[in-house]
PDB file of N, CA and C in Angstrom:
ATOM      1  N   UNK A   1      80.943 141.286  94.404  1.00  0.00           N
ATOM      2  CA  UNK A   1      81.896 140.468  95.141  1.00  0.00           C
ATOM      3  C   UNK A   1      82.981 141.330  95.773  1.00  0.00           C
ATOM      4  N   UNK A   2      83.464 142.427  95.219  1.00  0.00           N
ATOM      5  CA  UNK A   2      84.461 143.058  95.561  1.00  0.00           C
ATOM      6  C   UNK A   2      84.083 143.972  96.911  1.00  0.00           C
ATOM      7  N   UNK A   3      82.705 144.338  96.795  1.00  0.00           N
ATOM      8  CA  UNK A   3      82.317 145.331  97.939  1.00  0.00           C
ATOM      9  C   UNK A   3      82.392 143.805  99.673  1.00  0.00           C
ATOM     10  N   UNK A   4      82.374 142.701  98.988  1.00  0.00           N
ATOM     11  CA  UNK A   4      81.875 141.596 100.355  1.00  0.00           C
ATOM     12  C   UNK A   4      83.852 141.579 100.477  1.00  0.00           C
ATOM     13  N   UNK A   5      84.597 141.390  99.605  1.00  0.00           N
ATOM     14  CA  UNK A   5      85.873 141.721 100.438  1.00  0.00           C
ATOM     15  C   UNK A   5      86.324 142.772 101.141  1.00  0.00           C
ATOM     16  N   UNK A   6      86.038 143.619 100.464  1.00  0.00           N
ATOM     17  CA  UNK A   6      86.424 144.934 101.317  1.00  0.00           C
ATOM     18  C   UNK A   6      85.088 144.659 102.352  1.00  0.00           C
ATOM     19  N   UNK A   7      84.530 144.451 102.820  1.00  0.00           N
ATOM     20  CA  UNK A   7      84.038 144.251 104.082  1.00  0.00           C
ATOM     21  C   UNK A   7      84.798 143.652 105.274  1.00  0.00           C
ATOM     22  N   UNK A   8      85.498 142.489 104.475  1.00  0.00           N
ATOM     23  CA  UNK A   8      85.893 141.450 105.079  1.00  0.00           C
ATOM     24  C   UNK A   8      87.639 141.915 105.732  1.00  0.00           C
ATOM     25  N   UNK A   9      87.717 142.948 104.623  1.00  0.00           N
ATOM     26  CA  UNK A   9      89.131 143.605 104.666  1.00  0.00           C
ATOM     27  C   UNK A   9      88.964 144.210 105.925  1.00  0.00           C
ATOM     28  N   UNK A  10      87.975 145.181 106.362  1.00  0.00           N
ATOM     29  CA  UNK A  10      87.641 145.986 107.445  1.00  0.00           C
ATOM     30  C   UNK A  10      87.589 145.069 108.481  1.00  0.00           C
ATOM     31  N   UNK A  11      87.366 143.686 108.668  1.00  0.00           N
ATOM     32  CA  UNK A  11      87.543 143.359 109.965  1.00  0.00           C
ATOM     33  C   UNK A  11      88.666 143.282 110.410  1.00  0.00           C
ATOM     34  N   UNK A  12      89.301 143.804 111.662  1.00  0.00           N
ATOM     35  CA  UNK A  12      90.260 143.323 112.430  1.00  0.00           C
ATOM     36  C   UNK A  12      90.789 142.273 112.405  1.00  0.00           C
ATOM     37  N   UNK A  13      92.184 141.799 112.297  1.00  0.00           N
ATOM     38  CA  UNK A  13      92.772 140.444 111.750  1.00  0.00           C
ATOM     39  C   UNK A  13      92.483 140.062 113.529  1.00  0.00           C
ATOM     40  N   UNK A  14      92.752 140.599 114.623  1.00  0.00           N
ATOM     41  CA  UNK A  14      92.981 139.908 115.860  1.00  0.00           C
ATOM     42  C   UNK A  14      91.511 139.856 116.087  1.00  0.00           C
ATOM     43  N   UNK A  15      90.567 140.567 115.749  1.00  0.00           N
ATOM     44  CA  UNK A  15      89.302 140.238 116.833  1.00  0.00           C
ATOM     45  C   UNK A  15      88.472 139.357 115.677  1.00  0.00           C
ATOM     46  N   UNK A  16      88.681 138.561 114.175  1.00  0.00           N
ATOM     47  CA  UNK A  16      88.876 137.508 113.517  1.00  0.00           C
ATOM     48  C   UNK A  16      89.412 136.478 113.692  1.00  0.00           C
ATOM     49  N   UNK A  17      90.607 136.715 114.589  1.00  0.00           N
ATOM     50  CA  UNK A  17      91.473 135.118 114.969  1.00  0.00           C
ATOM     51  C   UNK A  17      90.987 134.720 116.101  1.00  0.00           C
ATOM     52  N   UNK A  18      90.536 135.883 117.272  1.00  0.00           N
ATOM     53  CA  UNK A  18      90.349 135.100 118.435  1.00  0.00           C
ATOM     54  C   UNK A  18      88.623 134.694 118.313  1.00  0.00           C
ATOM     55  N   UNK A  19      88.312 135.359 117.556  1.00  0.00           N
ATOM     56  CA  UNK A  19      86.239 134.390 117.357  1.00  0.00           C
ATOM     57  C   UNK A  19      86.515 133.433 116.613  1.00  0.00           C
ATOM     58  N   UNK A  20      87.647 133.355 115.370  1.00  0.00           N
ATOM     59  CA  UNK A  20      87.714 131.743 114.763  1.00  0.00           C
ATOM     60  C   UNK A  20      88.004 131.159 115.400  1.00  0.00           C
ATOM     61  N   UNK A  21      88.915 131.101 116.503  1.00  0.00           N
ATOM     62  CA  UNK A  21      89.244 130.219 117.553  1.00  0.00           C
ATOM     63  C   UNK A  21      88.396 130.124 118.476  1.00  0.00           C
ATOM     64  N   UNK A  22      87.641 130.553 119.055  1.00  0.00           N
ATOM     65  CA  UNK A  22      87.109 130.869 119.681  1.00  0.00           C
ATOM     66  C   UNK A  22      85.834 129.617 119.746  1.00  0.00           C
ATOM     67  N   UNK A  23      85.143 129.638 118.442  1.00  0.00           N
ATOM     68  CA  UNK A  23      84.024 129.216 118.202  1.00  0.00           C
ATOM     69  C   UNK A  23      84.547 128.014 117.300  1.00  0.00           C
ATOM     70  N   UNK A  24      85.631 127.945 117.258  1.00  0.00           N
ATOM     71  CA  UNK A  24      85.930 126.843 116.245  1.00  0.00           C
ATOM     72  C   UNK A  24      85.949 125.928 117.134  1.00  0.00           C
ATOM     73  N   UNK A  25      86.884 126.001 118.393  1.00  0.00           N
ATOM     74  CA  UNK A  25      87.014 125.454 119.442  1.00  0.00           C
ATOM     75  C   UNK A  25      85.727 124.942 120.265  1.00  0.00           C
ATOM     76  N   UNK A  26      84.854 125.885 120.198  1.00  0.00           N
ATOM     77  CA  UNK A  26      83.931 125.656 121.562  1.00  0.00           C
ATOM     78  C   UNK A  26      82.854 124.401 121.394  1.00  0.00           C
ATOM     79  N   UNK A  27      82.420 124.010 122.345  1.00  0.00           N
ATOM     80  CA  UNK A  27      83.152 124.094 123.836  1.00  0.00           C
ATOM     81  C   UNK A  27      84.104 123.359 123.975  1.00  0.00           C
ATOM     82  N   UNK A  28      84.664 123.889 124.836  1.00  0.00           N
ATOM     83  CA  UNK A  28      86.209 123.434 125.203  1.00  0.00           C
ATOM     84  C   UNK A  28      86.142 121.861 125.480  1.00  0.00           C
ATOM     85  N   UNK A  29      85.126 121.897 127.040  1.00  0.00           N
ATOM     86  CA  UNK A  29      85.326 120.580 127.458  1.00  0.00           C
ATOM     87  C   UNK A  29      85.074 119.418 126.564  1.00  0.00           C
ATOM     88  N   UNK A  30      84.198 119.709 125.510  1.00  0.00           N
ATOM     89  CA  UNK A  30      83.468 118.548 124.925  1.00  0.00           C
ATOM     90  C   UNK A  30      83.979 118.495 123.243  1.00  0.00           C
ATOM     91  N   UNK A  31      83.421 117.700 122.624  1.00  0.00           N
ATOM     92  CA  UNK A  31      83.819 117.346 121.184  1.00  0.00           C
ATOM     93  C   UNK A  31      83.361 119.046 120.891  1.00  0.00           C
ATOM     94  N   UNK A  32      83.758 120.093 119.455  1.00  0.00           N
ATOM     95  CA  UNK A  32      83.335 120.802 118.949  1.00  0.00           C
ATOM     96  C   UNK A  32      82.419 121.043 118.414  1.00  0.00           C
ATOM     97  N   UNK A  33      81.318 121.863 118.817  1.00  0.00           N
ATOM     98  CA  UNK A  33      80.649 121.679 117.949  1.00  0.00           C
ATOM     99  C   UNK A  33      80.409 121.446 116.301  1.00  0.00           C
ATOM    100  N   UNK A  34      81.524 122.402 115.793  1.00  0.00           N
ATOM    101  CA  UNK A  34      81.991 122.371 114.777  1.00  0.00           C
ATOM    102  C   UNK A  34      82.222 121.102 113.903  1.00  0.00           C
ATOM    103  N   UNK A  35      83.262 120.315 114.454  1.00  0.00           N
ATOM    104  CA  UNK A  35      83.390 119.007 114.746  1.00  0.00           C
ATOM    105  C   UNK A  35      81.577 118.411 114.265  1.00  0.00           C
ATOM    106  N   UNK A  36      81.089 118.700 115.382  1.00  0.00           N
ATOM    107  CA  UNK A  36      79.944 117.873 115.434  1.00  0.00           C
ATOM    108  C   UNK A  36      78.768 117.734 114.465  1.00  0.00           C
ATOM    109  N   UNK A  37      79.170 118.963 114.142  1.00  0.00           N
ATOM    110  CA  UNK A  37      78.050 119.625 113.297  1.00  0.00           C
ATOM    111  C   UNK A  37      78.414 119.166 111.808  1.00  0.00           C
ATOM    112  N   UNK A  38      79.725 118.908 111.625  1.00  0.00           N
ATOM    113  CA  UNK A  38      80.358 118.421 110.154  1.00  0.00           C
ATOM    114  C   UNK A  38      80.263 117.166 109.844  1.00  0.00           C
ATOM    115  N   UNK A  39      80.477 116.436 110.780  1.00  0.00           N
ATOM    116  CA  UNK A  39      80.175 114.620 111.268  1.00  0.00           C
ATOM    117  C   UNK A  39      78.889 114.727 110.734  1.00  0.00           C
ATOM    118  N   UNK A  40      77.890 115.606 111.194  1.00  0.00           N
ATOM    119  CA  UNK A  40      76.038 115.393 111.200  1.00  0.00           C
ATOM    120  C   UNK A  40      75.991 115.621 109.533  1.00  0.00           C
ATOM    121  N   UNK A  41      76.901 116.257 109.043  1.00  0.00           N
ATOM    122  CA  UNK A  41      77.268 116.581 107.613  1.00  0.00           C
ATOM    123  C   UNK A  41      76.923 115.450 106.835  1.00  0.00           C
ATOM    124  N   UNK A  42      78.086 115.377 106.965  1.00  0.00           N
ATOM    125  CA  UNK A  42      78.480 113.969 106.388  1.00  0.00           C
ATOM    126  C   UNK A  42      78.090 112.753 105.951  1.00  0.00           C
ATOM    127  N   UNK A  43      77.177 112.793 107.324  1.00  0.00           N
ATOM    128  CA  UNK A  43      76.442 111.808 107.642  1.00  0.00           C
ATOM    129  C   UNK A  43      75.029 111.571 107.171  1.00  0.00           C
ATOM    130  N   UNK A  44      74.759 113.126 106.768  1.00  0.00           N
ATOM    131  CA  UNK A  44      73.032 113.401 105.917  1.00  0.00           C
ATOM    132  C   UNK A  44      72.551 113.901 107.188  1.00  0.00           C
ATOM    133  N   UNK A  45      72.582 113.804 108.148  1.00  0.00           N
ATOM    134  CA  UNK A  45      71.200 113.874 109.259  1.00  0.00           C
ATOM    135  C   UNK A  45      71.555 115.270 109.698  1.00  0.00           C
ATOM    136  N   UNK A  46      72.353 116.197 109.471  1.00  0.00           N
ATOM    137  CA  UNK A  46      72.110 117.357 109.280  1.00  0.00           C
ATOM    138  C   UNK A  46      70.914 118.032 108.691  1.00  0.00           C
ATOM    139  N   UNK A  47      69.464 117.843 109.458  1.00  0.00           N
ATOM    140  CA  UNK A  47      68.493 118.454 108.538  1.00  0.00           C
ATOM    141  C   UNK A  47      67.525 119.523 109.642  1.00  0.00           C
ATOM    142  N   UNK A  48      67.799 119.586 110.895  1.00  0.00           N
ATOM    143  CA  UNK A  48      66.888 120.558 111.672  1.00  0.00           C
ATOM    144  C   UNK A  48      67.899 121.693 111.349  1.00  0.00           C
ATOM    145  N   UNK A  49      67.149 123.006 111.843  1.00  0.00           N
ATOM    146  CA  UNK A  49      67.134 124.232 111.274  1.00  0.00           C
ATOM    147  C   UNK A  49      68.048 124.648 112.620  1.00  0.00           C
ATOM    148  N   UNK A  50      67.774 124.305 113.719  1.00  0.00           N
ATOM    149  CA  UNK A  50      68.522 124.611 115.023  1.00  0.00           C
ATOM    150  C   UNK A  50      70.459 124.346 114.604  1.00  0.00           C
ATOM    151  N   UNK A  51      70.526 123.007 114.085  1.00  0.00           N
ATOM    152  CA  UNK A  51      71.412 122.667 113.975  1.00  0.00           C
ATOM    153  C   UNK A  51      72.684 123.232 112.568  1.00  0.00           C
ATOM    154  N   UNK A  52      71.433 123.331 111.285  1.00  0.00           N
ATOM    155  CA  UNK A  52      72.129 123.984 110.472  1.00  0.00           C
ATOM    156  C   UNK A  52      72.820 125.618 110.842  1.00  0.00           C
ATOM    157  N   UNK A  53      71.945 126.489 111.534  1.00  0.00           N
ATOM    158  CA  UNK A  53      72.373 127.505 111.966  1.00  0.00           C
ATOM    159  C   UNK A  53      73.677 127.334 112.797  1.00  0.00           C
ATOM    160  N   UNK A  54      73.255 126.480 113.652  1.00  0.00           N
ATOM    161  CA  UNK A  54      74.715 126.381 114.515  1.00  0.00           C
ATOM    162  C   UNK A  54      76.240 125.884 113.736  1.00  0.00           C
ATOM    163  N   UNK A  55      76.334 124.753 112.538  1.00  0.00           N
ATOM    164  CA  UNK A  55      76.889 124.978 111.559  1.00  0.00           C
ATOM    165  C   UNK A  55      77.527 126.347 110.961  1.00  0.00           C
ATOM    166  N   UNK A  56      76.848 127.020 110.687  1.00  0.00           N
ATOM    167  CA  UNK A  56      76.743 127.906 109.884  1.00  0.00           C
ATOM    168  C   UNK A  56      77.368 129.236 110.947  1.00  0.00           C
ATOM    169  N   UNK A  57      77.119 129.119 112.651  1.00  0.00           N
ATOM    170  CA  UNK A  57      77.352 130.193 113.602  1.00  0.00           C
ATOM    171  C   UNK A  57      79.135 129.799 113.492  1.00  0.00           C
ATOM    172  N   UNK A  58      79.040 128.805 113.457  1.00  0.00           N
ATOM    173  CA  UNK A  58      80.580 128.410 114.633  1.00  0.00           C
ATOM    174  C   UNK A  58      81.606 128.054 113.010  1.00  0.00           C
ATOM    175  N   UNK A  59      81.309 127.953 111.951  1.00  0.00           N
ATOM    176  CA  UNK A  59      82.386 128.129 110.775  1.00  0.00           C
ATOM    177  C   UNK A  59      82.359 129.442 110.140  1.00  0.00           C
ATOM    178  N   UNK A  60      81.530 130.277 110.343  1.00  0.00           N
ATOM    179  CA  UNK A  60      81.855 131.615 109.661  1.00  0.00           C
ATOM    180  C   UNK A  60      83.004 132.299 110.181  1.00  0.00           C
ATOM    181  N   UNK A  61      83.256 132.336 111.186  1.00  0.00           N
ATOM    182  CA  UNK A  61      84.333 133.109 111.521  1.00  0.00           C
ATOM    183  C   UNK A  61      85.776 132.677 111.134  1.00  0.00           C
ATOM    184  N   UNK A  62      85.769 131.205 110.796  1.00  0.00           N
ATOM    185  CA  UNK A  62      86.823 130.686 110.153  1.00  0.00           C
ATOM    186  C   UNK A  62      87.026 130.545 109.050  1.00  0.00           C
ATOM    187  N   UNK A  63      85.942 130.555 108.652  1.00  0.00           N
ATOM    188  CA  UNK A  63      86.030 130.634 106.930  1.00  0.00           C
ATOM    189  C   UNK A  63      86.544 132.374 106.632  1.00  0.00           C
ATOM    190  N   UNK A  64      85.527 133.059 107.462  1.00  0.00           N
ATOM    191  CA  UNK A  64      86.125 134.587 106.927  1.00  0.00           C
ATOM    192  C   UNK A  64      87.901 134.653 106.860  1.00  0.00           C
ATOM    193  N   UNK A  65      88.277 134.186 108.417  1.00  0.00           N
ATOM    194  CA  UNK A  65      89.884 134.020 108.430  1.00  0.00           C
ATOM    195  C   UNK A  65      90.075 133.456 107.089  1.00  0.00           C
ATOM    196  N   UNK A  66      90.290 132.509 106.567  1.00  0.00           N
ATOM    197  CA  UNK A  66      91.039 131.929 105.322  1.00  0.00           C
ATOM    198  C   UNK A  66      90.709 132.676 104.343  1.00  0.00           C
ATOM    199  N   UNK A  67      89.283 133.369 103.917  1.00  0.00           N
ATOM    200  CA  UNK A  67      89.157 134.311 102.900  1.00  0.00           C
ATOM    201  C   UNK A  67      90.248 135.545 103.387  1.00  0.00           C
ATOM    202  N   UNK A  68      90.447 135.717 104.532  1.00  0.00           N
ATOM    203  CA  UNK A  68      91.453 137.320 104.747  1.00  0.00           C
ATOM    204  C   UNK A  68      93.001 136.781 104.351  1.00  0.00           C
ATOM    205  N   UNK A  69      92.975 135.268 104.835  1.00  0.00           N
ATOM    206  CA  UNK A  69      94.555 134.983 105.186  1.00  0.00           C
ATOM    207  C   UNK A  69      95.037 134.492 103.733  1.00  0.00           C
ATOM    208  N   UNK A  70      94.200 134.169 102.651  1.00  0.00           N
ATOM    209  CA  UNK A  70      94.538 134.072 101.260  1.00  0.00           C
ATOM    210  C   UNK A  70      94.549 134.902 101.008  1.00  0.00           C
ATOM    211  N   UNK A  71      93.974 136.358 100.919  1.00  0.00           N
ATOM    212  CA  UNK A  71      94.350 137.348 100.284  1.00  0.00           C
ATOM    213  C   UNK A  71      95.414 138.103 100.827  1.00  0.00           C
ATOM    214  N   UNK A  72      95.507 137.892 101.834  1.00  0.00           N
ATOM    215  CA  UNK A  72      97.235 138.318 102.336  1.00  0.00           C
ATOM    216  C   UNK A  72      97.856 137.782 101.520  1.00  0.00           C
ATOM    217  N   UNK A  73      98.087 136.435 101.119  1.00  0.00           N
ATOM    218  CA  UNK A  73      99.141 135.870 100.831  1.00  0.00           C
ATOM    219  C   UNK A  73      99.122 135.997  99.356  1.00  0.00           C
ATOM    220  N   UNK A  74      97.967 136.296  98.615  1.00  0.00           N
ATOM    221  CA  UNK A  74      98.398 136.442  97.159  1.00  0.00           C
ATOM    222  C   UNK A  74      98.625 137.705  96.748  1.00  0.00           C
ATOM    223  N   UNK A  75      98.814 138.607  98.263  1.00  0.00           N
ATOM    224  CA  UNK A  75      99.305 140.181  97.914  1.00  0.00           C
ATOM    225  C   UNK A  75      97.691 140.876  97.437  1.00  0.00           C
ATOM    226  N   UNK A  76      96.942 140.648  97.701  1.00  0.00           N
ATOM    227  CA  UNK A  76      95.836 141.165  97.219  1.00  0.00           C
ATOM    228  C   UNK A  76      95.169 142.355  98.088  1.00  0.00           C
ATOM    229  N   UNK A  77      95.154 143.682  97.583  1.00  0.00           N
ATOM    230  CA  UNK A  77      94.698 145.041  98.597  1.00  0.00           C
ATOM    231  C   UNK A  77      94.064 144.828  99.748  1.00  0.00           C
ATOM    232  N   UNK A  78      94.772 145.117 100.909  1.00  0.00           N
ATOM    233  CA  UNK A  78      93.304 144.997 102.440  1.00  0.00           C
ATOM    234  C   UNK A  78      93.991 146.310 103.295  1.00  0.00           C
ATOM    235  N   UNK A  79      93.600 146.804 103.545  1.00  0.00           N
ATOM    236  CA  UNK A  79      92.949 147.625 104.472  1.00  0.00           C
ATOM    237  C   UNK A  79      93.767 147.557 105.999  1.00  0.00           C
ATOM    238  N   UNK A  80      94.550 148.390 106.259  1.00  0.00           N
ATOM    239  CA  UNK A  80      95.462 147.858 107.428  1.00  0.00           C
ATOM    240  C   UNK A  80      94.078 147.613 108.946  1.00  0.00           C
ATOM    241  N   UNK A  81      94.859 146.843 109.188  1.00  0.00           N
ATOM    242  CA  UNK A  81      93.862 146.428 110.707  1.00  0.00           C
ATOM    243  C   UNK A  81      94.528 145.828 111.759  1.00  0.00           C
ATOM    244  N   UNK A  82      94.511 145.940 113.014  1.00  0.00           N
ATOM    245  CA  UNK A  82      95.102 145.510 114.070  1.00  0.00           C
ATOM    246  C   UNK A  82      94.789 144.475 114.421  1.00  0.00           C
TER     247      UNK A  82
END
């Protein structure tokens, strides 16, 4: 577990915020996928493989953020990054 933080430590806090946003968001014009994909959750009918991936594309980058941005905050060792 410790070697998957220090991975996570090595990413860049800015080129982490702008793909969580990024993909958290997208697409812009329309509902999120993200959004959409959590609704399909919810709902059970989350079951094609196209769709779980896309799940799985467009929350990783936000989930990594909150794994970096809790360990900031409980003072826990990272790795300086721009």
């Amino acid at each position: 577990m410790t070697a998957v933080l220090k991975l996570i430590d090595k990413i860049p806090m800015s080129a982490l915020v702008v793909t969580a946003v990024l993909l958290t968001l997208a697409p812009l014009g329309a509902q999120p996928h993200l959004l959409e994909k959590l609704g399909m959750l919810y709902d059970a009918s989350l079951t094609k493989p196209i769709d779980i991936f896309d799940l799985l594309m467009h929350a990783t980058p936000l989930t990594l953020l909150v794994i970096r941005l809790l360990r900031l905050k409980r003072g826990e060792p990272t790795t300086k990054s721009s």
